[in-house]
N, C-alpha and C. Protein backbone atom coordinates (compact mmCIF):
# COMPACT_ATOMS: atom_id res chain seq x y z
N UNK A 1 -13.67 -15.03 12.64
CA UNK A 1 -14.09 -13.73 13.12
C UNK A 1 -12.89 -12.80 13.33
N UNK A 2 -11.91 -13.47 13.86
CA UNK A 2 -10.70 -12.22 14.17
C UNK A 2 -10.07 -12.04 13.04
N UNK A 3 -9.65 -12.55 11.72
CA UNK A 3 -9.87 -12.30 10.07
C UNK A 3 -10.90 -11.25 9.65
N UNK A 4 -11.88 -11.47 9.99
CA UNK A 4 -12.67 -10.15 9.68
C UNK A 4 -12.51 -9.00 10.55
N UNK A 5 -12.10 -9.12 11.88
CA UNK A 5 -11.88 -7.72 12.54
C UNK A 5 -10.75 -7.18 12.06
N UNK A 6 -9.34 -8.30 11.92
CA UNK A 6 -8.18 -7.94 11.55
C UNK A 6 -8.06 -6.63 10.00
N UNK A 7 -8.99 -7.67 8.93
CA UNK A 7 -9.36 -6.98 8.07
C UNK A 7 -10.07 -5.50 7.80
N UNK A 8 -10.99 -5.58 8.56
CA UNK A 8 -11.44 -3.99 9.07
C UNK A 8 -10.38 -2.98 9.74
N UNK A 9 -9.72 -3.47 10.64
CA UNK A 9 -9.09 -2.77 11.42
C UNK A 9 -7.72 -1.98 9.81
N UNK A 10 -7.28 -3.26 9.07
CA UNK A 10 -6.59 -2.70 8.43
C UNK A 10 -6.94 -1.30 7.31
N UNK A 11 -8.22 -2.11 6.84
CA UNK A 11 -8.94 -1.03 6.05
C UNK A 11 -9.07 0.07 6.38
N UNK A 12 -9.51 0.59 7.88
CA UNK A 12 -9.75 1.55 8.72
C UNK A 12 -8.15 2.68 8.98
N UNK A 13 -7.30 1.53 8.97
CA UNK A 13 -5.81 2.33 8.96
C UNK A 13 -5.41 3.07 7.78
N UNK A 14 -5.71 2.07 6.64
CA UNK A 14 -5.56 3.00 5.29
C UNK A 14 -6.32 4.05 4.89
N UNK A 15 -7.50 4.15 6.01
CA UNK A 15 -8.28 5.48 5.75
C UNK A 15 -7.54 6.57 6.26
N UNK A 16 -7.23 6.18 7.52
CA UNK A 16 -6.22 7.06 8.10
C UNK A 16 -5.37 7.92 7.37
N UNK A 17 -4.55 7.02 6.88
CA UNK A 17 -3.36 6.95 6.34
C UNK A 17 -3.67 7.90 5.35
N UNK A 18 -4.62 7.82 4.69
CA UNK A 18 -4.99 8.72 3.20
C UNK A 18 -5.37 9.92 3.46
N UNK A 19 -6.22 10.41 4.28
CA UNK A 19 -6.56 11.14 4.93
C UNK A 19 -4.92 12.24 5.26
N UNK A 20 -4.44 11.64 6.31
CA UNK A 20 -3.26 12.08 7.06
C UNK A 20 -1.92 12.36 6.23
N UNK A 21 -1.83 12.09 4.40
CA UNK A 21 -1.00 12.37 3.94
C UNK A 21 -1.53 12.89 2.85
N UNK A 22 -2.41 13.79 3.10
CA UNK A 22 -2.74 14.73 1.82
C UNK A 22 -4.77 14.69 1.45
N UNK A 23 -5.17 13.54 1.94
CA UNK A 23 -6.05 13.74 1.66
C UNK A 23 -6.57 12.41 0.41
N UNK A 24 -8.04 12.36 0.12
CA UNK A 24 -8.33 11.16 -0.90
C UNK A 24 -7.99 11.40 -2.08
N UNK A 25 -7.49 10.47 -2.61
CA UNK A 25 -7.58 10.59 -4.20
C UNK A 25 -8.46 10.70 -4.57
N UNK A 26 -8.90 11.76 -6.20
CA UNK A 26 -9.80 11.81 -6.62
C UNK A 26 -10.03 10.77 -7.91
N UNK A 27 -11.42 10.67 -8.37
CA UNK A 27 -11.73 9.72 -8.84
C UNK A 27 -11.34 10.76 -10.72
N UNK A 28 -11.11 11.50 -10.70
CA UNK A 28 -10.89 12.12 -12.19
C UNK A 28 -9.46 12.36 -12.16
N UNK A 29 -8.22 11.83 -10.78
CA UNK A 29 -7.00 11.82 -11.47
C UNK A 29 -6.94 10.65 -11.34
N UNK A 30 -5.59 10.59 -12.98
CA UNK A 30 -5.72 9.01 -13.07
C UNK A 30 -4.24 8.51 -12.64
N UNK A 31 -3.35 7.61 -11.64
CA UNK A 31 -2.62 7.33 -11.37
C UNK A 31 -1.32 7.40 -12.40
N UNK A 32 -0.50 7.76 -12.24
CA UNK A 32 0.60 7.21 -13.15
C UNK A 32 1.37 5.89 -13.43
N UNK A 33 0.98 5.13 -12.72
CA UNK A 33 1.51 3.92 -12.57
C UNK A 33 -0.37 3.21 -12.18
N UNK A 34 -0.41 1.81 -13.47
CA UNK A 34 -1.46 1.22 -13.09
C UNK A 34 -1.54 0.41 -12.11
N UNK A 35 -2.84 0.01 -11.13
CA UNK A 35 -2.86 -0.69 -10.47
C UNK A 35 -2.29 -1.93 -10.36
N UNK A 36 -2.07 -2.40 -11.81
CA UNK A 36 -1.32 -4.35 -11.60
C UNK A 36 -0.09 -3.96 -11.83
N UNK A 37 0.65 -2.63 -12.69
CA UNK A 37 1.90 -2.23 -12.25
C UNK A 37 2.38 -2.30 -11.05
N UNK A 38 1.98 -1.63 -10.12
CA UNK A 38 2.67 -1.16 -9.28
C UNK A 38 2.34 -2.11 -8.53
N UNK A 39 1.49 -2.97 -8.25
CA UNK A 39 1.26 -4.49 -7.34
C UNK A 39 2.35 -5.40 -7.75
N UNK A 40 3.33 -5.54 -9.06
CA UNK A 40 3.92 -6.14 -10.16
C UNK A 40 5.23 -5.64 -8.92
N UNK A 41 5.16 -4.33 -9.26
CA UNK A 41 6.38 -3.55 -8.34
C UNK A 41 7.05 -4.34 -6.76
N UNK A 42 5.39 -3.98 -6.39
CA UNK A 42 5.56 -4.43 -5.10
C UNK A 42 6.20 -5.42 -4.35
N UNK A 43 5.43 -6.63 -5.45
CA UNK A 43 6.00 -8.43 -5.29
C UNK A 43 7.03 -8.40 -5.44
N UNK A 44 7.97 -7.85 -6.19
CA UNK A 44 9.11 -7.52 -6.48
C UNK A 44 10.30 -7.26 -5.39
N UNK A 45 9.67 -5.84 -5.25
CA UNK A 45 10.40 -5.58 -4.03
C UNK A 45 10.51 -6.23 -2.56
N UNK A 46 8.93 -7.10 -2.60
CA UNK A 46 9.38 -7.75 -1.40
C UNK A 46 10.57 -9.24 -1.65
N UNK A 47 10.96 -9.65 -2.95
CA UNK A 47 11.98 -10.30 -2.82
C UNK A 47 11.85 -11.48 -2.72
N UNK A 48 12.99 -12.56 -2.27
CA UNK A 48 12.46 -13.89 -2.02
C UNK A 48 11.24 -13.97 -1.42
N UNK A 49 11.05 -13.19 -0.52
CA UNK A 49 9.81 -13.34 0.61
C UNK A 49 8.10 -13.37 0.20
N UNK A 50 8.81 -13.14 -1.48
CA UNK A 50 6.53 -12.23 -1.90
C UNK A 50 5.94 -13.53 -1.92
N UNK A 51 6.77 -14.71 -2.08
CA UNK A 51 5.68 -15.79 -1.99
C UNK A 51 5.06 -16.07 -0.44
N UNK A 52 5.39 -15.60 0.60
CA UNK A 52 4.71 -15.79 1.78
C UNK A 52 3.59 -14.85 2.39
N UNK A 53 3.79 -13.79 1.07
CA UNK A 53 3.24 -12.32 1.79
C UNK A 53 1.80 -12.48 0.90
N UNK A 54 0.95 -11.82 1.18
CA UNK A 54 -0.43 -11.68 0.52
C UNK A 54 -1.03 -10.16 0.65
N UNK A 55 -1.54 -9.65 0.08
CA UNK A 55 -1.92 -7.97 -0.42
C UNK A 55 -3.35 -7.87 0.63
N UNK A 56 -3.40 -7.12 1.45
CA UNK A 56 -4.40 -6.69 2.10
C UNK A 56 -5.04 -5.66 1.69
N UNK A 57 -4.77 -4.92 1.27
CA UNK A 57 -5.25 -3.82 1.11
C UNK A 57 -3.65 -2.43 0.05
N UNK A 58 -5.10 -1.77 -0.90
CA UNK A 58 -3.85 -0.78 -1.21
C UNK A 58 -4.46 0.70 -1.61
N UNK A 59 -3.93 1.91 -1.89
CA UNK A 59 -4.41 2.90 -1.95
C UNK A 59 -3.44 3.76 -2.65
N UNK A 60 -3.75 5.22 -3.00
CA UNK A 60 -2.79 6.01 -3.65
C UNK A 60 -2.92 7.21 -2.51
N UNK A 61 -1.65 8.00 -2.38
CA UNK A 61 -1.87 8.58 -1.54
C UNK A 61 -1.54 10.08 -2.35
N UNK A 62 -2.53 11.11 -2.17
CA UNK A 62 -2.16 12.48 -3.16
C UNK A 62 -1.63 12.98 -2.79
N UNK A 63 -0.87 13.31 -1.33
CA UNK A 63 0.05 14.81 -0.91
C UNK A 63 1.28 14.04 -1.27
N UNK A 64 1.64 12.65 -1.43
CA UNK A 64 2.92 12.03 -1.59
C UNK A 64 3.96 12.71 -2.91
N UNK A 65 3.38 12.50 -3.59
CA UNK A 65 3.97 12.90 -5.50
C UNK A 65 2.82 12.55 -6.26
N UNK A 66 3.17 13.68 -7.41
CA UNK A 66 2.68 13.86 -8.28
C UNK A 66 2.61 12.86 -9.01
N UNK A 67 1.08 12.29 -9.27
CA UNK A 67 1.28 11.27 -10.26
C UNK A 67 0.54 10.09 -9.04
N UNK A 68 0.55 9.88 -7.73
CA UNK A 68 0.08 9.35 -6.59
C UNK A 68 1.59 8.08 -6.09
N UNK A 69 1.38 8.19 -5.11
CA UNK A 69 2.42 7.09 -4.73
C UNK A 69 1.19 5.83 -4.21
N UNK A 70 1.90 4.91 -4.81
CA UNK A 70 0.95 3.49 -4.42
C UNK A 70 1.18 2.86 -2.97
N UNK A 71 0.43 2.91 -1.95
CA UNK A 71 0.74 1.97 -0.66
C UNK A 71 -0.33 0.94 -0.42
N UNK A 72 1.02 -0.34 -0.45
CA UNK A 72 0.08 -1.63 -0.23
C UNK A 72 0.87 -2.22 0.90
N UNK A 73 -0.81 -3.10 1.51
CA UNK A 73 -0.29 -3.46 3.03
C UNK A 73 0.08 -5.11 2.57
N UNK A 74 0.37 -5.71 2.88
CA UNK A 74 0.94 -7.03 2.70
C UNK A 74 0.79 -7.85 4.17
N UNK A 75 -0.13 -8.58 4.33
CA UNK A 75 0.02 -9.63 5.69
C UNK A 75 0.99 -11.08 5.00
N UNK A 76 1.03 -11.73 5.70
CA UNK A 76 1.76 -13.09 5.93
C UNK A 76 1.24 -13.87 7.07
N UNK A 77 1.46 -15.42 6.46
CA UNK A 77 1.24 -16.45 7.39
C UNK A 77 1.65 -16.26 8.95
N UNK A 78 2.88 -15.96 9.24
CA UNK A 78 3.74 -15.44 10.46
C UNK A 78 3.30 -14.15 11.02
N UNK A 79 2.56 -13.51 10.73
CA UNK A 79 1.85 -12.64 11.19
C UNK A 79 2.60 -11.23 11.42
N UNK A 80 3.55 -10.70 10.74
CA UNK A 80 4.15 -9.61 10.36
C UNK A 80 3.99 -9.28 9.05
N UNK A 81 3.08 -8.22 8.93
CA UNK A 81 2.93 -7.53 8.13
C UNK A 81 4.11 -6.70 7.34
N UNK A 82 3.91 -5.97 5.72
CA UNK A 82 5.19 -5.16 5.37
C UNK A 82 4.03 -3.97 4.73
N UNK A 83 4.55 -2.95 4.68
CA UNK A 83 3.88 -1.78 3.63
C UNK A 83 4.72 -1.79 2.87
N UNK A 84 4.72 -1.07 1.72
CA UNK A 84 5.35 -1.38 0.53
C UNK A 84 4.50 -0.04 -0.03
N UNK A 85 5.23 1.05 -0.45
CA UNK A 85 5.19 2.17 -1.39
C UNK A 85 5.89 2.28 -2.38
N UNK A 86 5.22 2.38 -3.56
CA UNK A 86 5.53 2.60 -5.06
C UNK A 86 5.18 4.00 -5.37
N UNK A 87 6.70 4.67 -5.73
CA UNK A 87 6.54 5.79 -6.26
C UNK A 87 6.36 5.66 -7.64
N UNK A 88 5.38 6.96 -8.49
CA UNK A 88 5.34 7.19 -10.04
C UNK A 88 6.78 6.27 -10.83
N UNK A 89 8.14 6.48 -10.22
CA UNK A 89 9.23 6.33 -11.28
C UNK A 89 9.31 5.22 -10.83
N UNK A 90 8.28 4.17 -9.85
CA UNK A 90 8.70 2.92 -9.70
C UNK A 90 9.88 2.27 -8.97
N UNK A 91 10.47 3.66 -8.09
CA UNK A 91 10.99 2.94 -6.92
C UNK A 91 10.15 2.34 -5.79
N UNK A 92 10.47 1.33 -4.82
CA UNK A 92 9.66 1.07 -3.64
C UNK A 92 10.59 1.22 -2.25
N UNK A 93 9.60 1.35 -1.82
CA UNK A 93 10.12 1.29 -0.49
C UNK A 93 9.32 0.16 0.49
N UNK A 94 10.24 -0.78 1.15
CA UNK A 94 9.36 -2.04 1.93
C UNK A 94 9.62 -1.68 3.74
N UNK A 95 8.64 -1.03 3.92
CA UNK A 95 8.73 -0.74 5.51
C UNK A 95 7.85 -1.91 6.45
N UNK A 96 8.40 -1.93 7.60
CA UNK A 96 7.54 -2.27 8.77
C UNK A 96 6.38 -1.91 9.39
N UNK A 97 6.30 -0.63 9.43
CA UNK A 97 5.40 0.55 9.87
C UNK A 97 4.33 0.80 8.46
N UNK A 98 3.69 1.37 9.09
CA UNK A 98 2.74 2.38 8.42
C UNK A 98 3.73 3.65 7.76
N UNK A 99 3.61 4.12 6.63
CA UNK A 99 3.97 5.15 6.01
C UNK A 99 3.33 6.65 7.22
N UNK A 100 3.87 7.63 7.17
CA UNK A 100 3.21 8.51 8.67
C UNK A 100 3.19 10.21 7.21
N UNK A 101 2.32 10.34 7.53
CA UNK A 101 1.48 11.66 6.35
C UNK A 101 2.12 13.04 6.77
């Protein structure tokens, strides 16, 4: 049960989150970077560590850049989470926090 609240609660943040940095993506623009790209990205950037981490949730965010920037939440066994944003040119960024809009 606290897996499923945990899970909601996260989902519920990335609404936030989308919302609070521009607004939803629309369903007629098409990302610049594909979805298993930029998940490809992600694992990446988290480094030795992506084998402990697991993908919760991910989204594009439109006021970020042109083209959408990719944010995926990442939980772990140890119970610290990472966000992880993929810009269009495929840099990332691996934060602690929530990305803030």
């Amino acid at each position: 049960m606290k897996k499923v609240a945990a899970s909601l609660a996260v989902l519920v943040l990335l609404g936030v989150i989308v919302f609070a940095a521009g607004g939803m993506w629309k369903p007629k623009w098409k990302p610049k970077l594909s979805l298993t790209r930029a998940l490809s990205v992600a694992e990446q950037a988290l480094g030795n560590n992506a084998s402990g981490y697991y993908c919760l949730g991910a989204g594009v965010l439109s006021g970020a850049a042109p083209g959408g920037d990719w944010t995926f939440y990442f939980g772990s066994a140890h119970g610290k989470g990472k966000w992880v944003i993929i810009h269009p040119d495929e840099r990332a960024e691996v934060r602690d926090q929530p990305p803030q809009g």
